[in-house]
N, C-alpha and C. Protein backbone atom coordinates (compact mmCIF):
# COMPACT_ATOMS: atom_id res chain seq x y z
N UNK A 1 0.85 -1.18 0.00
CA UNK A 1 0.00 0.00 0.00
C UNK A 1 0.89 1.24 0.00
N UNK A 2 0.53 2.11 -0.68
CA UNK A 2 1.18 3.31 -0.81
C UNK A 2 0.93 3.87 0.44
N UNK A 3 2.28 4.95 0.60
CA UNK A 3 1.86 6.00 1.90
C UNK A 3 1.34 6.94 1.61
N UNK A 4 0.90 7.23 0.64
CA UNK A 4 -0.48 8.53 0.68
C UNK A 4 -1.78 7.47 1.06
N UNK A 5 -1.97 6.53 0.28
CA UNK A 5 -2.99 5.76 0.64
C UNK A 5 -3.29 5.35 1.95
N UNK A 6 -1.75 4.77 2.51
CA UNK A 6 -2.01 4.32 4.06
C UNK A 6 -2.42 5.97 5.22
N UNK A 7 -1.70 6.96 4.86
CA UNK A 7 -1.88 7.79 5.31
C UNK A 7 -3.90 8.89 5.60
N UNK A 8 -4.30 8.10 4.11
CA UNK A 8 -5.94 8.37 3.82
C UNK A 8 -6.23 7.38 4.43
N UNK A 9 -6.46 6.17 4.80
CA UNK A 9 -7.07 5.39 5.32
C UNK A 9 -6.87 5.65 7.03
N UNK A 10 -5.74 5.83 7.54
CA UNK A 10 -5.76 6.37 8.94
C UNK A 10 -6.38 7.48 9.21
N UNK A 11 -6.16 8.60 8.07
CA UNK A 11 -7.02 9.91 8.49
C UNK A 11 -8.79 9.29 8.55
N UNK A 12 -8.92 8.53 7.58
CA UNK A 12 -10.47 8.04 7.41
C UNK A 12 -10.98 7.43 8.66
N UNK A 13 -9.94 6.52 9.35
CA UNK A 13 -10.49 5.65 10.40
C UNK A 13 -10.53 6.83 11.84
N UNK A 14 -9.62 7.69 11.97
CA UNK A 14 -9.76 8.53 12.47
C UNK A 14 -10.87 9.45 12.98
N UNK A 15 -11.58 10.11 11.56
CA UNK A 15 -13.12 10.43 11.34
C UNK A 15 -13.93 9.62 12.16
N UNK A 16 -13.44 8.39 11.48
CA UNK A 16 -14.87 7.06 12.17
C UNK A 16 -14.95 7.05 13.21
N UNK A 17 -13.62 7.04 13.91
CA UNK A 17 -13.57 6.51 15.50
C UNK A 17 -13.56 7.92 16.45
N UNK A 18 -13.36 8.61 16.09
CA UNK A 18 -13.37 10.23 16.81
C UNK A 18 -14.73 10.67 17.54
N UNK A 19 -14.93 11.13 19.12
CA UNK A 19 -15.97 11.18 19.40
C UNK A 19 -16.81 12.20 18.38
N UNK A 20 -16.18 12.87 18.20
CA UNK A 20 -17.67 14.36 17.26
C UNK A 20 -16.59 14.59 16.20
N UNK A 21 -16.75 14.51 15.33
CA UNK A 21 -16.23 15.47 14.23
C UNK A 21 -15.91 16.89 14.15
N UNK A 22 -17.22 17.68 14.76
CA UNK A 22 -17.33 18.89 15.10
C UNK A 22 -15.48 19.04 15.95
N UNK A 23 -15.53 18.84 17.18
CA UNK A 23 -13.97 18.40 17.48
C UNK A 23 -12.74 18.46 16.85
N UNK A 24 -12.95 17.02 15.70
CA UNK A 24 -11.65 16.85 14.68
C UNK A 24 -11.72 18.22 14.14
N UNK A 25 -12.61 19.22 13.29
CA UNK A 25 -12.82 19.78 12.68
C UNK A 25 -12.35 21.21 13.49
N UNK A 26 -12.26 21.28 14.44
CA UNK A 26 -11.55 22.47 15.92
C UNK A 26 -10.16 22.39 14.98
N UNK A 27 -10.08 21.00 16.16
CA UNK A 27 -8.57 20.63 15.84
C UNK A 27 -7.62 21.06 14.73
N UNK A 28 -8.17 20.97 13.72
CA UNK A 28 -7.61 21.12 12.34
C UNK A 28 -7.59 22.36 11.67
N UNK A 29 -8.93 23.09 12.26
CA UNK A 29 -8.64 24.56 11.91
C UNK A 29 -7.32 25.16 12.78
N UNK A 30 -7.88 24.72 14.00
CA UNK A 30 -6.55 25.11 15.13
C UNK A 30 -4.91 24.98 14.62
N UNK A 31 -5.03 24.03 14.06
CA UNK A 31 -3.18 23.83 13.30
C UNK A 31 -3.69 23.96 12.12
N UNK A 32 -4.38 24.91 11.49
CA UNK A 32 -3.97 25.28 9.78
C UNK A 32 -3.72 26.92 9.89
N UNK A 33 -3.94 27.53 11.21
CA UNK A 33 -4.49 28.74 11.87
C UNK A 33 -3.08 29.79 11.05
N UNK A 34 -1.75 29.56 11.13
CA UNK A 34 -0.62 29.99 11.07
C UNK A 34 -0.10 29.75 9.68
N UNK A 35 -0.92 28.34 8.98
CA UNK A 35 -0.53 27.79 7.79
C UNK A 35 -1.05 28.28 6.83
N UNK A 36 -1.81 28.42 6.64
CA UNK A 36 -3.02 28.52 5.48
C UNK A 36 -4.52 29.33 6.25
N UNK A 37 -5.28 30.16 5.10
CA UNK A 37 -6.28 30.28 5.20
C UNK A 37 -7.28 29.12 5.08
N UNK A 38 -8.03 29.46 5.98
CA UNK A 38 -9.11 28.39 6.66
C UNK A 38 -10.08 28.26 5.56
N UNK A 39 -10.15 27.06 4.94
CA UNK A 39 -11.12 26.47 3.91
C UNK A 39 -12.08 25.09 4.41
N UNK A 40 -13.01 25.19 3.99
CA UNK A 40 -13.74 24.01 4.36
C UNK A 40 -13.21 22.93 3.06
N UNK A 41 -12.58 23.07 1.96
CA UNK A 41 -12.16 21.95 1.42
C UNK A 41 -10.78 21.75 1.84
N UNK A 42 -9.97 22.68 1.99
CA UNK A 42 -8.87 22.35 2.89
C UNK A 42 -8.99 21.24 4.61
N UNK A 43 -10.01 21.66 5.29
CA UNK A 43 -10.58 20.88 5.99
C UNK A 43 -10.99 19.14 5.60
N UNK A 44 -11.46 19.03 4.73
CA UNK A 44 -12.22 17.78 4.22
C UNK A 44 -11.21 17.36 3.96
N UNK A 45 -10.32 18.01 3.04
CA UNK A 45 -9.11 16.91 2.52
C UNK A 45 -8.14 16.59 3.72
N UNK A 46 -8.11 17.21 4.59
CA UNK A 46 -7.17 16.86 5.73
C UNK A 46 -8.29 15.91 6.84
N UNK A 47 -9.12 15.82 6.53
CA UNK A 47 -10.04 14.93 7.47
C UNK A 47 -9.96 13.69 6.47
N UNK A 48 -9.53 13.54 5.56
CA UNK A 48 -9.61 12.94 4.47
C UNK A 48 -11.29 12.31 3.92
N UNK A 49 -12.43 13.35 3.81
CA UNK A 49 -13.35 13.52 3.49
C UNK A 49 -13.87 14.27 2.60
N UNK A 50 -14.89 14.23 1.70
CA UNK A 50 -14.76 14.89 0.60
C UNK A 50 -15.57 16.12 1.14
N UNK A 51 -16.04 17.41 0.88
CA UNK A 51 -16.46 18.38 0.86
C UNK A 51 -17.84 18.21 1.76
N UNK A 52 -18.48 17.82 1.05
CA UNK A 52 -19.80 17.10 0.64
C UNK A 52 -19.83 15.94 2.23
N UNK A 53 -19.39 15.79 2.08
CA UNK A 53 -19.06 14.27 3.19
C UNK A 53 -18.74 15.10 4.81
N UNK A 54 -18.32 16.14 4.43
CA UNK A 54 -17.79 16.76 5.25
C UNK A 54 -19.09 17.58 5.94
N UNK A 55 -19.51 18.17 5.53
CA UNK A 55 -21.24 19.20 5.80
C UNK A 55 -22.31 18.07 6.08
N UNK A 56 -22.44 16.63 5.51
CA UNK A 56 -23.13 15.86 5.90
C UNK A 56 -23.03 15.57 7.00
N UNK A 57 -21.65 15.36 7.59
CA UNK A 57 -21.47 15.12 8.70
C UNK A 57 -21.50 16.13 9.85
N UNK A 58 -21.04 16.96 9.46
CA UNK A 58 -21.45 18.26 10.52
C UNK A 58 -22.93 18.46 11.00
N UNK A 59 -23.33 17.82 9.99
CA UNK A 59 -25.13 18.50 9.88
C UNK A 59 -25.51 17.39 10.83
N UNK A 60 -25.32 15.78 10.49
CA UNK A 60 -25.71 14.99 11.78
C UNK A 60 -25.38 15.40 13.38
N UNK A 61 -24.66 16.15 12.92
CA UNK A 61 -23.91 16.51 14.67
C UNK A 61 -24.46 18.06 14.97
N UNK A 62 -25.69 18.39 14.18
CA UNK A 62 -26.02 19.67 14.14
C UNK A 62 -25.37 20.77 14.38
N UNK A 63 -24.00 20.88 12.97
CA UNK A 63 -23.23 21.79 13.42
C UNK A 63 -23.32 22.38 11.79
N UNK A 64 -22.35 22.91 11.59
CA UNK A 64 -21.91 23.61 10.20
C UNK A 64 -20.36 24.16 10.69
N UNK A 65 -19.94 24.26 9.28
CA UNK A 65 -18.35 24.42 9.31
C UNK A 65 -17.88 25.78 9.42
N UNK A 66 -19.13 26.68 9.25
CA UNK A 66 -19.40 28.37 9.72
C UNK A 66 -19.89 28.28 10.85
N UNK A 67 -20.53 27.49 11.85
CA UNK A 67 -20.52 27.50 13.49
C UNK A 67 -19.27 27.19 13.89
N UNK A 68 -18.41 26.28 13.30
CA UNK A 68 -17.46 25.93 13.77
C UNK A 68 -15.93 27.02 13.64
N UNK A 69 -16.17 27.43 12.65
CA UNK A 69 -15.58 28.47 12.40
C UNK A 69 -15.69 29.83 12.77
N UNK A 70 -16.70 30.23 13.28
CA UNK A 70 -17.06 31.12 13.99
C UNK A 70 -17.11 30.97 15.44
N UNK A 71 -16.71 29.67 16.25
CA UNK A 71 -16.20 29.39 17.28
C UNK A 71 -15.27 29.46 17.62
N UNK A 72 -14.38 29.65 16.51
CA UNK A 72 -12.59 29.86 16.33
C UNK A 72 -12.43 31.27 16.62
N UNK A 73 -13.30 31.58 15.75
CA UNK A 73 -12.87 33.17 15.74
C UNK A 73 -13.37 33.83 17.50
N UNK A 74 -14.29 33.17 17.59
CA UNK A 74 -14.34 33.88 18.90
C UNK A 74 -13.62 33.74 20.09
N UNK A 75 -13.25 32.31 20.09
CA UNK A 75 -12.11 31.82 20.98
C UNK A 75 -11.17 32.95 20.66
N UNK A 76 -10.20 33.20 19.50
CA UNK A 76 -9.26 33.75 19.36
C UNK A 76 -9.46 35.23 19.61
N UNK A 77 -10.89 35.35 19.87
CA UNK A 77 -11.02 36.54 19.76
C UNK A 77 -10.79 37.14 21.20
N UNK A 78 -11.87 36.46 22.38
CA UNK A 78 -11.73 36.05 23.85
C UNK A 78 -10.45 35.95 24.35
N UNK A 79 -9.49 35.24 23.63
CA UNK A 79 -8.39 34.89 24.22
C UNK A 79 -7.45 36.05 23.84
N UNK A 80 -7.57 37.28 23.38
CA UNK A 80 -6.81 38.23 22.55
C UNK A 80 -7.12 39.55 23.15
N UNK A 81 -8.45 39.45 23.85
CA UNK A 81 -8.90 40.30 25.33
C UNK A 81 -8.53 40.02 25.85
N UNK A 82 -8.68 39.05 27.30
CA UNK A 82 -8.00 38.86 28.17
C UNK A 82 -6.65 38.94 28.12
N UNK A 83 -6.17 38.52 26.88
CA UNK A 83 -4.00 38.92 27.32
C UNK A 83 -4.13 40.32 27.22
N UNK A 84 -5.06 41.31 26.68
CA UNK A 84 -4.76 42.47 26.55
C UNK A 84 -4.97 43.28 27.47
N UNK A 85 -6.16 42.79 28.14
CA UNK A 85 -6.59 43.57 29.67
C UNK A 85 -5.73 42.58 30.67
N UNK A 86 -4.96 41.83 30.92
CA UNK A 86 -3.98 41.22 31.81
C UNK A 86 -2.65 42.37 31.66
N UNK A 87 -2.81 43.02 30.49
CA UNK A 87 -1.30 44.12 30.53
C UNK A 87 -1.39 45.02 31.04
C-alpha cells in the first residue's frame, strides 16, 4: 500500500472513530491557523473527506463548518482580550 494511501485510510479511520467530528474539525482549523487560510475543502481533505461528506457530517452533529468556524474566531477573539486587559 502506498503511503499517501495508508496515510488516507488512517485519516479516514480517524473520522470514524473520533468522538464528534465537530472536534476533529476544531482541531484542524486550530493547526492550519498559522498555515493557510481556513477552507472548508482544505478541511475535508485533511479529514480525508470529501467536501460534501464533510457538511453531511457536521449537519448529523447539528453543526456547520461556519458554526465551527465562527467558534474559532471567537475563541481567538476572547483569548486576545483577556492577554490584553492582563497588561
Amino acid at each position: 500500500m502506498a503511503r499517501s494511501e495508508s496515510d488516507f485510510k488512517r485519516k479516514q479511520q480517524d473520522v470514524i472513530s473520533e468522538q464528534s467530528l465537530t472536534d476533529k474539525v476544531s482541531r484542524v482549523m486550530f493547526k492550519t491557523l498559522s498555515q493557510e487560510q481556513i477552507s472548508i475543502e482544505h478541511i475535508a481533505s485533511d479529514l480525508a473527506l470529501s467536501k460534501r461528506s464533510l457538511q453531511r457530517k457536521l449537519t448529523a452533529e447539528k453543526q456547520s463548518f461556519q458554526r465551527c468556524y465562527n467558534k474559532l474566531e471567537w475563541i481567538l477573539h476572547s483569548t486576545i482580550c483577556c492577554k490584553l486587559s492582563d497588561q
